[in-house]
PDB file of N, CA and C in Angstrom:
ATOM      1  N   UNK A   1     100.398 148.401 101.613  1.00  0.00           N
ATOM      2  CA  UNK A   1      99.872 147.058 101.814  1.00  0.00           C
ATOM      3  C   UNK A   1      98.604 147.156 102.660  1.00  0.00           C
ATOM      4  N   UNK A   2      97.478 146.205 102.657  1.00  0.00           N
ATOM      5  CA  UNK A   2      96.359 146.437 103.238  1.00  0.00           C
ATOM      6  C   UNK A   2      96.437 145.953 104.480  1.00  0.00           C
ATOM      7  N   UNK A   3      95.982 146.118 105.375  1.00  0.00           N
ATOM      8  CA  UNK A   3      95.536 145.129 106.658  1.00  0.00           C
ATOM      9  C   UNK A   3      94.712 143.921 106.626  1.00  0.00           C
ATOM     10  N   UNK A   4      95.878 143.113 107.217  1.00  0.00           N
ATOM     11  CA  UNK A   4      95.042 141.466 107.007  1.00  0.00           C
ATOM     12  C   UNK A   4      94.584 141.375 108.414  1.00  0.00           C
ATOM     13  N   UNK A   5      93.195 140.780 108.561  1.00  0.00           N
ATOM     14  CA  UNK A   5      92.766 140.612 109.808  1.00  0.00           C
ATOM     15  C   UNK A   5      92.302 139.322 109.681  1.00  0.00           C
ATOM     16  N   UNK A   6      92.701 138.300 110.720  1.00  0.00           N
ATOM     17  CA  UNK A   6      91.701 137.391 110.321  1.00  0.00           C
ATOM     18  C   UNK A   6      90.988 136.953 111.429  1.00  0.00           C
ATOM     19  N   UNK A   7      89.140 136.896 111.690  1.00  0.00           N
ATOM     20  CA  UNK A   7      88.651 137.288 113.247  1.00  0.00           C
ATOM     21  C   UNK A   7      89.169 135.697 113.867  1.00  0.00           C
ATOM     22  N   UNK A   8      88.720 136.241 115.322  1.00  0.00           N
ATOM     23  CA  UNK A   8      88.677 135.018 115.863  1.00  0.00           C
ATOM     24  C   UNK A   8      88.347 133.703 115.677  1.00  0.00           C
ATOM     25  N   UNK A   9      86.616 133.761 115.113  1.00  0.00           N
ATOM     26  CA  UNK A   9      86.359 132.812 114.273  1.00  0.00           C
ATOM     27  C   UNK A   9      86.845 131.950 113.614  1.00  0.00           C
ATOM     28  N   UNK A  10      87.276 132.413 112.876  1.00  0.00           N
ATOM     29  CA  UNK A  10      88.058 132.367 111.652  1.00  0.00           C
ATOM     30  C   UNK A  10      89.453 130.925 111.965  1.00  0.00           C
ATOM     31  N   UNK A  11      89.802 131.828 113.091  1.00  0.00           N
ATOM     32  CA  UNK A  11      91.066 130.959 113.594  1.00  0.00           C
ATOM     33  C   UNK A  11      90.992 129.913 114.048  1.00  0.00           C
ATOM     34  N   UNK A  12      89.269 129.921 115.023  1.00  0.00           N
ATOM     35  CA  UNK A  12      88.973 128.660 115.630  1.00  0.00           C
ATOM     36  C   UNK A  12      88.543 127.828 114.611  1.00  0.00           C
ATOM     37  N   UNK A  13      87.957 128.490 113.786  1.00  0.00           N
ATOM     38  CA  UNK A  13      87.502 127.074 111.898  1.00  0.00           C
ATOM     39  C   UNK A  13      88.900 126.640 111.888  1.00  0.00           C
ATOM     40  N   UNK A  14      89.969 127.423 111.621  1.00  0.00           N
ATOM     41  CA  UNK A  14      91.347 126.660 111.489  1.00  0.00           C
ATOM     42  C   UNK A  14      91.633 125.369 112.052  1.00  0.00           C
ATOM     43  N   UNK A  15      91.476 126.198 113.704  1.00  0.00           N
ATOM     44  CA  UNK A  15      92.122 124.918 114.508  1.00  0.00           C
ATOM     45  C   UNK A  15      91.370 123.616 114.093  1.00  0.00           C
ATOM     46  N   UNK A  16      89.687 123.804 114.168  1.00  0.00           N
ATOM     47  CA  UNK A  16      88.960 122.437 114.052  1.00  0.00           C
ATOM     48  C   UNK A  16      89.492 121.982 112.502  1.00  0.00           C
ATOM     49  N   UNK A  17      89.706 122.716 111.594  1.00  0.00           N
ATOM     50  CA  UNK A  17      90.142 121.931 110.353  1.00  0.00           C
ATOM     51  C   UNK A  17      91.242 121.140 110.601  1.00  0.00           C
ATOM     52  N   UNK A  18      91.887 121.786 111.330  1.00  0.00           N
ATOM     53  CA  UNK A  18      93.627 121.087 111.003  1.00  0.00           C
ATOM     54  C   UNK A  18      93.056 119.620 112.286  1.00  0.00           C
ATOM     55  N   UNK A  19      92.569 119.497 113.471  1.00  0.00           N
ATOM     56  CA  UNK A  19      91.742 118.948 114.242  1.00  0.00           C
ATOM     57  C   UNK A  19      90.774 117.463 113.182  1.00  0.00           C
ATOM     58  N   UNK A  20      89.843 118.489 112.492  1.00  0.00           N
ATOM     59  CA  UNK A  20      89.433 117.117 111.609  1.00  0.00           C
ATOM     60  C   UNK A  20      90.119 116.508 110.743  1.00  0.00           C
ATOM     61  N   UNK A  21      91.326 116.952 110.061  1.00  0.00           N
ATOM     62  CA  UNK A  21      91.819 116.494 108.862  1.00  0.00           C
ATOM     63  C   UNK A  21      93.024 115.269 110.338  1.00  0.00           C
ATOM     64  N   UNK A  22      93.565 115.854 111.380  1.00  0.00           N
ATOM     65  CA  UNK A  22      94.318 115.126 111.881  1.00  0.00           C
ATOM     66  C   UNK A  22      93.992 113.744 112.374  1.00  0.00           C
ATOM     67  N   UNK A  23      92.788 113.779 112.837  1.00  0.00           N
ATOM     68  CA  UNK A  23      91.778 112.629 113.073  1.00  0.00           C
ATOM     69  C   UNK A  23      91.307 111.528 111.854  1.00  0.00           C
ATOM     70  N   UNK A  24      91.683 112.228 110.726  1.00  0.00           N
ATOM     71  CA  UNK A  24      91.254 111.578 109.688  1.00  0.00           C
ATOM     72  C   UNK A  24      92.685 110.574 109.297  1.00  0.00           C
ATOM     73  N   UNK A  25      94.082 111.310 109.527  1.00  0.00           N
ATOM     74  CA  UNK A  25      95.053 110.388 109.042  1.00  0.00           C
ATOM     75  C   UNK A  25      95.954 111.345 109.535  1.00  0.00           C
ATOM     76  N   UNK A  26      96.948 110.815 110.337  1.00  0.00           N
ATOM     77  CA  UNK A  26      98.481 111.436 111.030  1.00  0.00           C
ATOM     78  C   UNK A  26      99.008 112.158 109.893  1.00  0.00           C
ATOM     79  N   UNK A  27      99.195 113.636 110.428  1.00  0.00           N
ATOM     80  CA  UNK A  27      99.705 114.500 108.823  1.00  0.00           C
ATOM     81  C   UNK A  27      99.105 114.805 108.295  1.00  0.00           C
ATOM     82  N   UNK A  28      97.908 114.324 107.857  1.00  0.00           N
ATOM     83  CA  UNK A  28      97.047 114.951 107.043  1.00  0.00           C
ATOM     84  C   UNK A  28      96.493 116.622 107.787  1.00  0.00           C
ATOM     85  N   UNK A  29      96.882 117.317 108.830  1.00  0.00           N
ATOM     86  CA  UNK A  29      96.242 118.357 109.353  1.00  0.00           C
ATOM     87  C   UNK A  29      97.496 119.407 108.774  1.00  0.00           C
ATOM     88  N   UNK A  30      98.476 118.565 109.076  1.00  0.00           N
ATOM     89  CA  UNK A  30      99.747 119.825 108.558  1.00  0.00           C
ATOM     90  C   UNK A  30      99.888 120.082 107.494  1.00  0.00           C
ATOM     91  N   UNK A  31      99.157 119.174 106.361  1.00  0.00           N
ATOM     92  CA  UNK A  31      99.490 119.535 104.923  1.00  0.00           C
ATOM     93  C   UNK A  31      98.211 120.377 104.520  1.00  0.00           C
ATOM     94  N   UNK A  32      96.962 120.075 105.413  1.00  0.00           N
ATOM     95  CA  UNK A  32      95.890 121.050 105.189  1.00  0.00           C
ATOM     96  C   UNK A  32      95.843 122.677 105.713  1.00  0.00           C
ATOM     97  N   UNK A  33      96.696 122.690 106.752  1.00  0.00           N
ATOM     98  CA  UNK A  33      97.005 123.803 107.329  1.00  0.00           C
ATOM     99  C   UNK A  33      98.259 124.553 106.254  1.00  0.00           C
ATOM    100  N   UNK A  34      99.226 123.837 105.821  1.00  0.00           N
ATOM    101  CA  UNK A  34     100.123 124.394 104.718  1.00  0.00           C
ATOM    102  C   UNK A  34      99.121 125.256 103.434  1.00  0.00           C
ATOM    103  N   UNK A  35      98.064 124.093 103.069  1.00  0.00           N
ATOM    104  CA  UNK A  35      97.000 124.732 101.846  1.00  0.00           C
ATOM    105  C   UNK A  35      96.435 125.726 102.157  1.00  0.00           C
ATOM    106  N   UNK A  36      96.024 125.738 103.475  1.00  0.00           N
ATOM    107  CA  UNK A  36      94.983 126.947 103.490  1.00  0.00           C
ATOM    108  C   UNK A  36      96.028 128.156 104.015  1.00  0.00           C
ATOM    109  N   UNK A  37      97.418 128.128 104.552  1.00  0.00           N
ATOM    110  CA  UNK A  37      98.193 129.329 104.257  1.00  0.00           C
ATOM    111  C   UNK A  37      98.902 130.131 103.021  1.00  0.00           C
ATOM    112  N   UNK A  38      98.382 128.972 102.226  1.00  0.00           N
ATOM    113  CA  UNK A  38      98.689 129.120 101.013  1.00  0.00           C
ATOM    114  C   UNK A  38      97.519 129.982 100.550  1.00  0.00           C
ATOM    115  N   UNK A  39      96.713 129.387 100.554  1.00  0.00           N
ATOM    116  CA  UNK A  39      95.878 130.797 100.123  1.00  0.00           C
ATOM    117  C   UNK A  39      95.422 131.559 100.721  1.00  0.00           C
ATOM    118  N   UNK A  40      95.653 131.594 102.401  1.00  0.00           N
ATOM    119  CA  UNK A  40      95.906 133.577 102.708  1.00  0.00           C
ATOM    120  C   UNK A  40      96.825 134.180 102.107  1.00  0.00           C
ATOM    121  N   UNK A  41      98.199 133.736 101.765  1.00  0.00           N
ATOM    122  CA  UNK A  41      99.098 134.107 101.110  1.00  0.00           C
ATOM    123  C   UNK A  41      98.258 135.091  99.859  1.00  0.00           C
ATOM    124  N   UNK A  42      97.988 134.005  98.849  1.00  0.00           N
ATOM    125  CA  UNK A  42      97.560 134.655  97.375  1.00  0.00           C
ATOM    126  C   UNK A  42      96.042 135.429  98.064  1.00  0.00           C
ATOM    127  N   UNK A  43      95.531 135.608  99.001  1.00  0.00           N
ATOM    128  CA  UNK A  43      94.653 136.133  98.907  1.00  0.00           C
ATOM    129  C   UNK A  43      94.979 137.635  99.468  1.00  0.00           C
ATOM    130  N   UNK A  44      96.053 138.168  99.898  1.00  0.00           N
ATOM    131  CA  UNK A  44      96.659 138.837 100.634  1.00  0.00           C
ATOM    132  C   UNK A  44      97.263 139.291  99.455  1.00  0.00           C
ATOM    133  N   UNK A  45      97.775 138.669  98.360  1.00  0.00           N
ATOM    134  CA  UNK A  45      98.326 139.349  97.359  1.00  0.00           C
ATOM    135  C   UNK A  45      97.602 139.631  96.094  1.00  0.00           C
ATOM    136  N   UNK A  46      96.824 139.293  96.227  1.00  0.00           N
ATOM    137  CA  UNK A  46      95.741 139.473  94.994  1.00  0.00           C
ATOM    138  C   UNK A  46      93.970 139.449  95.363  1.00  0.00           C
ATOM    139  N   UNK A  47      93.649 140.243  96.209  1.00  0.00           N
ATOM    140  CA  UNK A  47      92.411 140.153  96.983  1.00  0.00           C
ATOM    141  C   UNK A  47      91.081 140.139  96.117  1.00  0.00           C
ATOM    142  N   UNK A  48      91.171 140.637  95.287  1.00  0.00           N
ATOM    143  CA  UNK A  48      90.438 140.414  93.759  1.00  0.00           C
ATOM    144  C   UNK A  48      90.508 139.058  93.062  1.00  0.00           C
ATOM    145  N   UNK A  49      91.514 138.189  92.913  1.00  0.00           N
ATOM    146  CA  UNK A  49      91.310 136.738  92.325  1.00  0.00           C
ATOM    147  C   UNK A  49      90.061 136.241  92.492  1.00  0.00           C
ATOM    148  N   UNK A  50      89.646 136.149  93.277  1.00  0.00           N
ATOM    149  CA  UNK A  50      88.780 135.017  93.885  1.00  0.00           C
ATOM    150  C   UNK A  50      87.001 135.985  93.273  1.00  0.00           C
ATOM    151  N   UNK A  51      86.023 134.865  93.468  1.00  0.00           N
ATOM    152  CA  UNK A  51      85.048 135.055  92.785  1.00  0.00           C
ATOM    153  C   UNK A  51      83.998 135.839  94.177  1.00  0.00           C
ATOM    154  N   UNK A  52      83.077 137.030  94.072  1.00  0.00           N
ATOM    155  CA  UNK A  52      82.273 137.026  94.885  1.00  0.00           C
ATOM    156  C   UNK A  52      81.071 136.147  95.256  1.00  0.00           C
ATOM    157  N   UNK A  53      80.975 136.299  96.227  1.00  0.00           N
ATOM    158  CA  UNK A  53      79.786 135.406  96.505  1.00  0.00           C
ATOM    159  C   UNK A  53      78.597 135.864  97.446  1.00  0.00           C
ATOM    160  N   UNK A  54      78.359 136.103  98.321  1.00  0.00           N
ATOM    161  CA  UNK A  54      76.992 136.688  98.882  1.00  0.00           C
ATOM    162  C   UNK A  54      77.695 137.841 100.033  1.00  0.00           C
ATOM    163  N   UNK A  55      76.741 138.497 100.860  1.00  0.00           N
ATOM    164  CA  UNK A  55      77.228 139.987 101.365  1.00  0.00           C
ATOM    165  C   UNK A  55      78.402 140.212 100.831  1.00  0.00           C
ATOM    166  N   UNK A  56      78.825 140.697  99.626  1.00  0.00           N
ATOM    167  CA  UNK A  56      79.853 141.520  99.240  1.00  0.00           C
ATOM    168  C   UNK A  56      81.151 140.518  99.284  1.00  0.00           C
ATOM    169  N   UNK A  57      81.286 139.355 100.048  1.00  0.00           N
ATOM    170  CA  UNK A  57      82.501 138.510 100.513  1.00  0.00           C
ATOM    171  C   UNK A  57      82.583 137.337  99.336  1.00  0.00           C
ATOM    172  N   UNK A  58      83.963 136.950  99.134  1.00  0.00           N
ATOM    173  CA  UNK A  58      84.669 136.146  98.335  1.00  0.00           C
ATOM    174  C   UNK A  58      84.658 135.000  98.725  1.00  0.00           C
ATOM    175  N   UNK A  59      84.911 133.467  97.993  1.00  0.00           N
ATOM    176  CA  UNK A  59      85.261 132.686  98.239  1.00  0.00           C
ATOM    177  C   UNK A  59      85.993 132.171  97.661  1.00  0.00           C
ATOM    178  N   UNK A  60      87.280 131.862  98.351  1.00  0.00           N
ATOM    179  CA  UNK A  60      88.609 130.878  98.240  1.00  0.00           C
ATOM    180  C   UNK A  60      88.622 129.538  98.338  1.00  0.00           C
ATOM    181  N   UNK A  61      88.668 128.518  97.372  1.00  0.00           N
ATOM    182  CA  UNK A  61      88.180 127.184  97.675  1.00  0.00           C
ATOM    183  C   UNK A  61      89.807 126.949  97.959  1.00  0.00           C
ATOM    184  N   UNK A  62      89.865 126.040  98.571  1.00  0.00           N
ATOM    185  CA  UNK A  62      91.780 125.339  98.922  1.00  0.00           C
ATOM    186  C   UNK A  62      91.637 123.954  98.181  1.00  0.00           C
ATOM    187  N   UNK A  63      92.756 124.082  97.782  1.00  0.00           N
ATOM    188  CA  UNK A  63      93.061 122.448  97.100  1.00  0.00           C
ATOM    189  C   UNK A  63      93.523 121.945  97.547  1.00  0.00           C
ATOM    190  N   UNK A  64      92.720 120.384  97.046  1.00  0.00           N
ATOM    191  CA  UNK A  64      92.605 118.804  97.373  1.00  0.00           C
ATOM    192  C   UNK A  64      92.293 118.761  99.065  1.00  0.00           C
ATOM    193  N   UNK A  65      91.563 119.781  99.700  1.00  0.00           N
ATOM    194  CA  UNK A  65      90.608 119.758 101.132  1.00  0.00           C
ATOM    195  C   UNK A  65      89.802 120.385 100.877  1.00  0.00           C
ATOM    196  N   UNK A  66      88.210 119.878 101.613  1.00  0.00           N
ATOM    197  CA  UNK A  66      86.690 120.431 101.506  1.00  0.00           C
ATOM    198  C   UNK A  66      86.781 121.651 102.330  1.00  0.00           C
ATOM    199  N   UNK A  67      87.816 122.904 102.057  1.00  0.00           N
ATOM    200  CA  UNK A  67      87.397 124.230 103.027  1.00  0.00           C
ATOM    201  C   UNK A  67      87.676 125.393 101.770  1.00  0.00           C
ATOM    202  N   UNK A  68      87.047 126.370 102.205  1.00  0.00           N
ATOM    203  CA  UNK A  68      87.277 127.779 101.490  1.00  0.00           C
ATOM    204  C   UNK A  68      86.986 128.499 102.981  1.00  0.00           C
ATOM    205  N   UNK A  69      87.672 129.307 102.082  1.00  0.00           N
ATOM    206  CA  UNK A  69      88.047 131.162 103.132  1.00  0.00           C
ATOM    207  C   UNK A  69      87.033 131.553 102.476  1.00  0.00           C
ATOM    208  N   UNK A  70      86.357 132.346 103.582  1.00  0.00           N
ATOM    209  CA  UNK A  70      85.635 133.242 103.053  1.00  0.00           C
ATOM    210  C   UNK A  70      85.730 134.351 103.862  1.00  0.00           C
ATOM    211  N   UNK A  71      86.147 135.933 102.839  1.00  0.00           N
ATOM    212  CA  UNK A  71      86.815 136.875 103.167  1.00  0.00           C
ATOM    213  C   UNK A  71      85.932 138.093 102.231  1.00  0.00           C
ATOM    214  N   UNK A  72      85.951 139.482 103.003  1.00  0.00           N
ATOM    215  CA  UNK A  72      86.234 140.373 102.239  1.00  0.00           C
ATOM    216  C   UNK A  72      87.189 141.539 102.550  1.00  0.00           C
ATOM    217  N   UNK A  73      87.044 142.503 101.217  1.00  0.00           N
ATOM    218  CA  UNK A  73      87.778 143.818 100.791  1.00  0.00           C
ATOM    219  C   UNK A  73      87.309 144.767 101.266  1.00  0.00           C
ATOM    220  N   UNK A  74      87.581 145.521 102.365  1.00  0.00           N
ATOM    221  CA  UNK A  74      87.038 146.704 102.655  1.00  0.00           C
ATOM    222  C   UNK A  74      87.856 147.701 102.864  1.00  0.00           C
ATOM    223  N   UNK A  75      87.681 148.849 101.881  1.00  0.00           N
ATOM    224  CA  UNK A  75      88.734 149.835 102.113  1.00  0.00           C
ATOM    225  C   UNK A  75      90.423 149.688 102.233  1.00  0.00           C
ATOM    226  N   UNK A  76      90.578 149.410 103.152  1.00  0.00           N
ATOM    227  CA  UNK A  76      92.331 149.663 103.136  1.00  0.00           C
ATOM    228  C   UNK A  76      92.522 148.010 104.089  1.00  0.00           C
ATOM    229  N   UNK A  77      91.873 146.893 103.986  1.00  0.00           N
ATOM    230  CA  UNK A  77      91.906 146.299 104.825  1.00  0.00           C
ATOM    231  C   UNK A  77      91.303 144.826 103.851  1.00  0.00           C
ATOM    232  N   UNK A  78      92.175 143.455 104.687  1.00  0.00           N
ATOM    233  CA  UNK A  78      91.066 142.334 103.918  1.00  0.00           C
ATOM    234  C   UNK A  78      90.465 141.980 105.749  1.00  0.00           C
ATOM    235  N   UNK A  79      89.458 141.428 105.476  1.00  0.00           N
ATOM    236  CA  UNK A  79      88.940 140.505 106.292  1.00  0.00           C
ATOM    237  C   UNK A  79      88.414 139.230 106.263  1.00  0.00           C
ATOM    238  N   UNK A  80      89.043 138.058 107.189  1.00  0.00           N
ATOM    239  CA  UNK A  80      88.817 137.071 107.109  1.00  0.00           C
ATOM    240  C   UNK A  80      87.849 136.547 108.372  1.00  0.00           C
ATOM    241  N   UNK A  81      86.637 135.989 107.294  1.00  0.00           N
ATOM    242  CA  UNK A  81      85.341 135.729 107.961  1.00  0.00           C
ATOM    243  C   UNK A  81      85.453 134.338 108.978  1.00  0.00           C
ATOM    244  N   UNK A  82      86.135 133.385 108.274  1.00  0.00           N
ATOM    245  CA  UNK A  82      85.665 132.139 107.919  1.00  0.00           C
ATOM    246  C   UNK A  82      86.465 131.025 107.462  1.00  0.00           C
ATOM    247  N   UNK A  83      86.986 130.250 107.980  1.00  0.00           N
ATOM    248  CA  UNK A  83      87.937 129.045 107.361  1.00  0.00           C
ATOM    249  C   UNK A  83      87.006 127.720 107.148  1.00  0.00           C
ATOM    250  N   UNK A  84      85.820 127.728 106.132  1.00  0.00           N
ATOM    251  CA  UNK A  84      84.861 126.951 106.042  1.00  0.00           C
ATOM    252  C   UNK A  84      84.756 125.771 106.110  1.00  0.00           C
ATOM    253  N   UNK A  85      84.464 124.722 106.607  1.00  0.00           N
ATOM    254  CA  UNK A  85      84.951 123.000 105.884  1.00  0.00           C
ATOM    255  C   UNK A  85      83.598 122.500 105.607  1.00  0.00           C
ATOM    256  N   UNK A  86      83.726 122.635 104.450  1.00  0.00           N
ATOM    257  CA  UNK A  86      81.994 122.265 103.050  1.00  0.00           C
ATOM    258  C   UNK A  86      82.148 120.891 103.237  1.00  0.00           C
ATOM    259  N   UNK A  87      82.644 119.961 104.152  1.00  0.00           N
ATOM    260  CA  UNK A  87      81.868 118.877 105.037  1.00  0.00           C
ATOM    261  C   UNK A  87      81.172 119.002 105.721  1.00  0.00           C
ATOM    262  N   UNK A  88      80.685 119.848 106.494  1.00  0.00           N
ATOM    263  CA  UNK A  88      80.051 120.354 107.456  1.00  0.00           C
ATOM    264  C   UNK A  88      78.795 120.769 107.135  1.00  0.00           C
ATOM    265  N   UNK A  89      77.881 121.728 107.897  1.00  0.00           N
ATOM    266  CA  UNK A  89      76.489 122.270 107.806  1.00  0.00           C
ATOM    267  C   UNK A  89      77.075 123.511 107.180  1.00  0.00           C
ATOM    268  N   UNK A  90      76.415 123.577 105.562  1.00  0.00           N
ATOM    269  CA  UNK A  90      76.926 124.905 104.579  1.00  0.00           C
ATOM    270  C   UNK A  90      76.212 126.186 104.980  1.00  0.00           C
ATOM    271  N   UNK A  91      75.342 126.025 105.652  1.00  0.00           N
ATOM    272  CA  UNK A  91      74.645 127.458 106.012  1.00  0.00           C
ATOM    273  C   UNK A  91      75.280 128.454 107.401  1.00  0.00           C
ATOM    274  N   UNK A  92      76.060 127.482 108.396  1.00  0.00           N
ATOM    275  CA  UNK A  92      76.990 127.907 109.676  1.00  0.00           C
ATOM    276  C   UNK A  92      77.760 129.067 108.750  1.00  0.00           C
ATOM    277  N   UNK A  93      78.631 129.489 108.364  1.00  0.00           N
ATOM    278  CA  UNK A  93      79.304 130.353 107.820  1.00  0.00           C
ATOM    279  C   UNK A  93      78.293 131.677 107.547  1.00  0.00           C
ATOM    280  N   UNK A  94      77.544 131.480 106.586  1.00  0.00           N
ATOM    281  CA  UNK A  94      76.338 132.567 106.327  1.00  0.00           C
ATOM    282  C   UNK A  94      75.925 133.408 107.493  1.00  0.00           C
ATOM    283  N   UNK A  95      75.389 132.817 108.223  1.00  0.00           N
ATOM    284  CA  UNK A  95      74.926 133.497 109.810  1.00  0.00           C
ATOM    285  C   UNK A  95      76.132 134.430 110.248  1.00  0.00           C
ATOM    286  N   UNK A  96      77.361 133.938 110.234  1.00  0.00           N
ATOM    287  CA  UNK A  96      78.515 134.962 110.527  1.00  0.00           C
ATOM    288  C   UNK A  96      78.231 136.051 109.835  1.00  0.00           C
ATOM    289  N   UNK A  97      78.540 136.030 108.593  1.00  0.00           N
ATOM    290  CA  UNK A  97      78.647 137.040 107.906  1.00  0.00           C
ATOM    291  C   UNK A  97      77.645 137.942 108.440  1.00  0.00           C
ATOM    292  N   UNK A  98      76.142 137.458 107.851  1.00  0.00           N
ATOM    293  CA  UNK A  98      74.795 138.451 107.981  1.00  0.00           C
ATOM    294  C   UNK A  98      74.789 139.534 108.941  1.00  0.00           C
ATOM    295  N   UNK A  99      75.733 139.162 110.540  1.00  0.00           N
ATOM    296  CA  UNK A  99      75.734 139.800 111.451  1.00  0.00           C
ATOM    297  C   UNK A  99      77.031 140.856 111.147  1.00  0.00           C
ATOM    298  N   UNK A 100      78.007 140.436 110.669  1.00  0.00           N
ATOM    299  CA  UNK A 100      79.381 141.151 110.338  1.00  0.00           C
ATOM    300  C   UNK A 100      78.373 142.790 109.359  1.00  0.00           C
ATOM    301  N   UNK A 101      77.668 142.214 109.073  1.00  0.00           N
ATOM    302  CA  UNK A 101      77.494 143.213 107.330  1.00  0.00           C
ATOM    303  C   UNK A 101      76.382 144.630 108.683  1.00  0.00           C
ATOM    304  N   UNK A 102      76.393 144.414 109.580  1.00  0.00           N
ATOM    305  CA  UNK A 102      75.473 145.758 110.313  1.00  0.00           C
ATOM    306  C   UNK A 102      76.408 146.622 110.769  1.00  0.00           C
ATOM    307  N   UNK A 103      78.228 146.255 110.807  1.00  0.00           N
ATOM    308  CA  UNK A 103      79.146 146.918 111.542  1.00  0.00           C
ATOM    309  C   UNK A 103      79.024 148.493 110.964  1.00  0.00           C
TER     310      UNK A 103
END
């Protein structure tokens, strides 16, 4: 099995998602937080599904909420960049990466 990492980042996009969706309507954060474990799940089991998209990294769109994961495959390992919410400023995510890709 590979190593799932998912950075810090990553976790804090979480919290503010589950944060904006809760603000938006009571519950609505726990059923968005259910979706997007849902697809670490399948992304953890099938790290290839998902379509590439710029530095080498994938994107996972989640259903019926404005976020995708954005993750890659490296070697014996996935990495998770990014818990995106495409409500937001679409270029914030990018800047992560660009700096990730000099490691």
């Amino acid at each position: 099995m590979l190593d799932f990492i998912i950075l810090d980042d990553a976790e804090d996009d979480l919290l503010n998602a589950y944060n904006w969706c809760q603000a938006k309507e009571h519950g609505l954060g726990d059923r968005s937080l259910s979706s997007v474990q849902d697809g670490l799940a399948l992304i953890r089991q099938h790290p290839e599904i998902f379509p590439m998209s710029i530095f080498e990294c994938r994107r996972a769109l989640i259903s019926k909420f404005p976020f995708e994961i954005i993750y890659e495959k490296k070697e014996n390992r996935i990495v998770v960049y990014s818990v995106f919410n495409c409500s937001l400023n679409p270029q914030r995510w990018k800047s992560r990466l660009s700096g990730q890709q000099n490691e």
